[in-house]
PDB file of N, CA and C in Angstrom:
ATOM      1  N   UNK A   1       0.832  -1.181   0.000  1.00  0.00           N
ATOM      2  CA  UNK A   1       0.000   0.000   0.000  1.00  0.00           C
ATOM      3  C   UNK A   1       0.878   1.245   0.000  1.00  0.00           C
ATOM      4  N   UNK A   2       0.549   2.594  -0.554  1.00  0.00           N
ATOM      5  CA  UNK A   2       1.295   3.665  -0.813  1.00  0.00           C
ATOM      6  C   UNK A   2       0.340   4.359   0.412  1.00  0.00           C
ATOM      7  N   UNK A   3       0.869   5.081   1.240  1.00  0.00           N
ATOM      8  CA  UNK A   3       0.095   6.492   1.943  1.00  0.00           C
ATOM      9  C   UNK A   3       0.938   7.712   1.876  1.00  0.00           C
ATOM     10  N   UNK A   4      -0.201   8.597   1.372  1.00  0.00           N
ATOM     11  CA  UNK A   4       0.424   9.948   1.035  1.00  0.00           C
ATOM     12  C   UNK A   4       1.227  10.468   2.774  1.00  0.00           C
ATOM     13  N   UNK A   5       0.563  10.669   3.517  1.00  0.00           N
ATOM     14  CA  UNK A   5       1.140  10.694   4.638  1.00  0.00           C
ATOM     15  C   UNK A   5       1.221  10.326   5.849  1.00  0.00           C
ATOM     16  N   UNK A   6       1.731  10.636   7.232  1.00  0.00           N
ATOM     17  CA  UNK A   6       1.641   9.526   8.032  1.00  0.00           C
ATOM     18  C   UNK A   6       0.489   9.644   8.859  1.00  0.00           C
ATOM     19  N   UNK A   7      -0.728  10.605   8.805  1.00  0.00           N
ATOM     20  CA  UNK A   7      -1.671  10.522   9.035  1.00  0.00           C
ATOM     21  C   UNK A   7      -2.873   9.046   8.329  1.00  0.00           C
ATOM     22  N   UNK A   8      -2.188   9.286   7.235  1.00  0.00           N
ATOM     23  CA  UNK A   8      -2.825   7.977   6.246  1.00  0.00           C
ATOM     24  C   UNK A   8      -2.697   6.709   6.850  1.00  0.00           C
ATOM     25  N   UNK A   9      -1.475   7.116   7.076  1.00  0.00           N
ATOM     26  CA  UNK A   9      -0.592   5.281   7.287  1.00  0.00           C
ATOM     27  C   UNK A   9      -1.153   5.211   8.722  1.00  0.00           C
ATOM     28  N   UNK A  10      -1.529   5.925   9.718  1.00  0.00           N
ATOM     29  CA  UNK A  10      -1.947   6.076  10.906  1.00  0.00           C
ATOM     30  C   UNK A  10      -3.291   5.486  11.044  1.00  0.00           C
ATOM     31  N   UNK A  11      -4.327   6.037  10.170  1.00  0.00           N
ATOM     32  CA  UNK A  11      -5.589   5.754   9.898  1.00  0.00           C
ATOM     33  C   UNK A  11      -5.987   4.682   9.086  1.00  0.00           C
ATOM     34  N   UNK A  12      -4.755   3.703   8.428  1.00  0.00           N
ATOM     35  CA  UNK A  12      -5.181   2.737   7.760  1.00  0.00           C
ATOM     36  C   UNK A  12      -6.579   2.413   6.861  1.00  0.00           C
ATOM     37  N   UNK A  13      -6.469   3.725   5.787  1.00  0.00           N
ATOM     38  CA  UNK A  13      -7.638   3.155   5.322  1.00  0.00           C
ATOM     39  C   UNK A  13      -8.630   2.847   6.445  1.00  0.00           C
ATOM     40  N   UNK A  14      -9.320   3.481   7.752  1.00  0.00           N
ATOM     41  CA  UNK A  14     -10.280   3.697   8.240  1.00  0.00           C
ATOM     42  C   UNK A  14     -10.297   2.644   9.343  1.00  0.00           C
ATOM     43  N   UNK A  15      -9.163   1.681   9.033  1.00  0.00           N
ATOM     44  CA  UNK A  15      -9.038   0.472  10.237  1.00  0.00           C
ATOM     45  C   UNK A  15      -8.298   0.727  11.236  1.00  0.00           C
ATOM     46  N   UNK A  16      -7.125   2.051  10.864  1.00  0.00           N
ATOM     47  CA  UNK A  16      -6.707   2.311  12.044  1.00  0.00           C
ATOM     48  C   UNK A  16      -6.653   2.071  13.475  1.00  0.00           C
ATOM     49  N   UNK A  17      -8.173   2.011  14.129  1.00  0.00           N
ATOM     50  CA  UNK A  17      -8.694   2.134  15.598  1.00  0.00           C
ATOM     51  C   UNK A  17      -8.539   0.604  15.375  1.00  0.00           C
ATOM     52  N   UNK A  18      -9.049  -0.288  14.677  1.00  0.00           N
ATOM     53  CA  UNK A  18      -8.768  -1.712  14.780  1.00  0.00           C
ATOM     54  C   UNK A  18      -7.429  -2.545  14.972  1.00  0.00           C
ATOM     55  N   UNK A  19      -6.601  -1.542  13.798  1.00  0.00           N
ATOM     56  CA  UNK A  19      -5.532  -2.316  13.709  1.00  0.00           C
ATOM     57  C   UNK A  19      -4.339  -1.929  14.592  1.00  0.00           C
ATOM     58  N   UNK A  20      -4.594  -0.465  15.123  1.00  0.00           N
ATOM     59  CA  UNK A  20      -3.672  -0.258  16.736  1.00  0.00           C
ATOM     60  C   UNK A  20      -4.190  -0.355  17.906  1.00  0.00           C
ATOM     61  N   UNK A  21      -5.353  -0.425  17.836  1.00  0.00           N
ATOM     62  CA  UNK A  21      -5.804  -0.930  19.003  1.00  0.00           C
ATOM     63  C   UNK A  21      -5.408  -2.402  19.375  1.00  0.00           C
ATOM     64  N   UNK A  22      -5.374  -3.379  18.813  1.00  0.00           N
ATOM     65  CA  UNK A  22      -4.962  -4.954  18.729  1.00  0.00           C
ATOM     66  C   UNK A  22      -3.936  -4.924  19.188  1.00  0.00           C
ATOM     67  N   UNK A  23      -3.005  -4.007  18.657  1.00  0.00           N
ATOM     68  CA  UNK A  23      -1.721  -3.557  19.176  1.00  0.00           C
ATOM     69  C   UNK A  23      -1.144  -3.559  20.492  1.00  0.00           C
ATOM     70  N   UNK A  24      -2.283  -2.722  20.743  1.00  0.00           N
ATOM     71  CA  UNK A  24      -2.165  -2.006  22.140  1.00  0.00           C
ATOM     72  C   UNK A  24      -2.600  -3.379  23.131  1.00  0.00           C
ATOM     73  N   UNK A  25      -3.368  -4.187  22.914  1.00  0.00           N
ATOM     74  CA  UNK A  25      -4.240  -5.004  23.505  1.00  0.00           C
ATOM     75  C   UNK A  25      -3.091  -6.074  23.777  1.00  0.00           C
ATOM     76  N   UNK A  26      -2.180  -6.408  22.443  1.00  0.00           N
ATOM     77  CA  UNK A  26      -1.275  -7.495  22.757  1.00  0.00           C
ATOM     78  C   UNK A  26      -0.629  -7.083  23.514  1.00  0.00           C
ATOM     79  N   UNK A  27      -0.244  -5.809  23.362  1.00  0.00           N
ATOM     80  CA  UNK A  27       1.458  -5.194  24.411  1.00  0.00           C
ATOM     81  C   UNK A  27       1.046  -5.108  25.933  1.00  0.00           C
ATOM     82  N   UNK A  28      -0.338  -4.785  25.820  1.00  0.00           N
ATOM     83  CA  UNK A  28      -0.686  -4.814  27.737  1.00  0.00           C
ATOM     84  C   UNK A  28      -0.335  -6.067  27.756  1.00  0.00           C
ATOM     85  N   UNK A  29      -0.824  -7.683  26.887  1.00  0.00           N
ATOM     86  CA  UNK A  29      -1.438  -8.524  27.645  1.00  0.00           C
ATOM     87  C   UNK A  29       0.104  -9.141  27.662  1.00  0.00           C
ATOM     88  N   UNK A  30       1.210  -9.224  26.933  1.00  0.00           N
ATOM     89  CA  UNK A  30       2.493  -9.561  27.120  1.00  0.00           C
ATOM     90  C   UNK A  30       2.983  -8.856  28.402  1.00  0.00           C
ATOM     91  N   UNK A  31       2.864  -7.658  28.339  1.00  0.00           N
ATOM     92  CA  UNK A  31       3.366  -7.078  29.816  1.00  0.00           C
ATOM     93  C   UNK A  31       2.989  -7.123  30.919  1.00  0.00           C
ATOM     94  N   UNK A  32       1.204  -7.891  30.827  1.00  0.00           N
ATOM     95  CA  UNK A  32       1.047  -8.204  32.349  1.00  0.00           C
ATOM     96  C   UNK A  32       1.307  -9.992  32.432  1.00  0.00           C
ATOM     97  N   UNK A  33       1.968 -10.306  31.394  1.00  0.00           N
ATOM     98  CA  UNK A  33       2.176 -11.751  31.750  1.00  0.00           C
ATOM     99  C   UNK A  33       3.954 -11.876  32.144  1.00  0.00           C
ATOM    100  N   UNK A  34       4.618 -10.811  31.584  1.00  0.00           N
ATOM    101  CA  UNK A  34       5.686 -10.815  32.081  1.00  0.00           C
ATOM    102  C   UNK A  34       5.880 -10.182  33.096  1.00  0.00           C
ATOM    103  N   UNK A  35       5.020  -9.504  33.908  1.00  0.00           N
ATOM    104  CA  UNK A  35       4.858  -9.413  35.114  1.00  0.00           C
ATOM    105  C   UNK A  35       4.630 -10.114  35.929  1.00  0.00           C
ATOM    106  N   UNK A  36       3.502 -10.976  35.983  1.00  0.00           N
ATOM    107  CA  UNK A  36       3.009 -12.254  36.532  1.00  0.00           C
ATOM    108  C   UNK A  36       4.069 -13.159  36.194  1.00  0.00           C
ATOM    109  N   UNK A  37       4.698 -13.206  35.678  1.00  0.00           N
ATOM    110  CA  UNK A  37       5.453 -14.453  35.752  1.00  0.00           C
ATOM    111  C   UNK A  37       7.540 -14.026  36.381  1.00  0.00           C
ATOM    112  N   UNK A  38       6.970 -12.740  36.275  1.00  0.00           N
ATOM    113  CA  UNK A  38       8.429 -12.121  37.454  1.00  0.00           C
ATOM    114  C   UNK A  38       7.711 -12.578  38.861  1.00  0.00           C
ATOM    115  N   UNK A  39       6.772 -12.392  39.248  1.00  0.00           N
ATOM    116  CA  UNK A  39       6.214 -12.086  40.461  1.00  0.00           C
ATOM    117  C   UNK A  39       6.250 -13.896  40.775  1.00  0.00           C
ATOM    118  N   UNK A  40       5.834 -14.933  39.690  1.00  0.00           N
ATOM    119  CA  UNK A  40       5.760 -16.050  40.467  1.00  0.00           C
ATOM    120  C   UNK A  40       7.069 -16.858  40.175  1.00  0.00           C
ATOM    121  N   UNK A  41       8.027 -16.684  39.502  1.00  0.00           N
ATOM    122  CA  UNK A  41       9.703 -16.604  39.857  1.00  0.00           C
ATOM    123  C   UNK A  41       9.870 -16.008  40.993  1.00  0.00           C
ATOM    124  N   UNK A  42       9.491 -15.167  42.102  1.00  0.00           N
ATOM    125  CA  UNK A  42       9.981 -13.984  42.421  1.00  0.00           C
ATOM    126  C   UNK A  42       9.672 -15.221  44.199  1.00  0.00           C
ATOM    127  N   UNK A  43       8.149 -15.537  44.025  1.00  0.00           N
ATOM    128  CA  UNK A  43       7.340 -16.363  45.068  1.00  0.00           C
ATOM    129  C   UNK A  43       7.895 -18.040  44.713  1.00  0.00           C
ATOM    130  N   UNK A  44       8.415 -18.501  43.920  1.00  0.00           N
ATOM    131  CA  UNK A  44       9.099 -19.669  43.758  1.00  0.00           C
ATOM    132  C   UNK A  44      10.330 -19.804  44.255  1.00  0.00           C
ATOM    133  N   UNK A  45      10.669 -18.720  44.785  1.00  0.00           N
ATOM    134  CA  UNK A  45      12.213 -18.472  45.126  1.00  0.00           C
ATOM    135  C   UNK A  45      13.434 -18.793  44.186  1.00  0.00           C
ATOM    136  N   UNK A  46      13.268 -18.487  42.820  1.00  0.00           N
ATOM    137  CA  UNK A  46      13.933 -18.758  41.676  1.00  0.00           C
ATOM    138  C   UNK A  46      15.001 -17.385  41.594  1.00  0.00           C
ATOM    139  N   UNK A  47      16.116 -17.723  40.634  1.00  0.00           N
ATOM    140  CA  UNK A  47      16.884 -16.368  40.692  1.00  0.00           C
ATOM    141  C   UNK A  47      16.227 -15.210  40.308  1.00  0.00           C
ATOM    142  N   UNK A  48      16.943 -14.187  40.620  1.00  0.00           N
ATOM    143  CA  UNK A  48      16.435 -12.587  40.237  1.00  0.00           C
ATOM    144  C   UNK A  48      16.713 -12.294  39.153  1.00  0.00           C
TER     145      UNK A  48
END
């Protein structure tokens, strides 16, 4: 796909809110699992 600018490329053809939002959705759900899983290393008494 060509976008004139980075508003374009931002808005994806109108999917934008879909296709960064998903985004956003994976990066919380990786970061609260690599949290949770510091925390039960942390309660396993495993290294730091």
């Amino acid at each position: 796909m060509n976008w004139g600018s980075a508003a374009d490329f931002f808005a994806m053809g109108g999917y934008g809110l879909y296709v960064w939002g998903s985004y956003a959705v994976t990066a919380v759900c990786i970061a609260i699992e690599l949290v949770s899983l510091a925390r039960r290393r942390r309660a396993a008494g495993g290294p730091s």
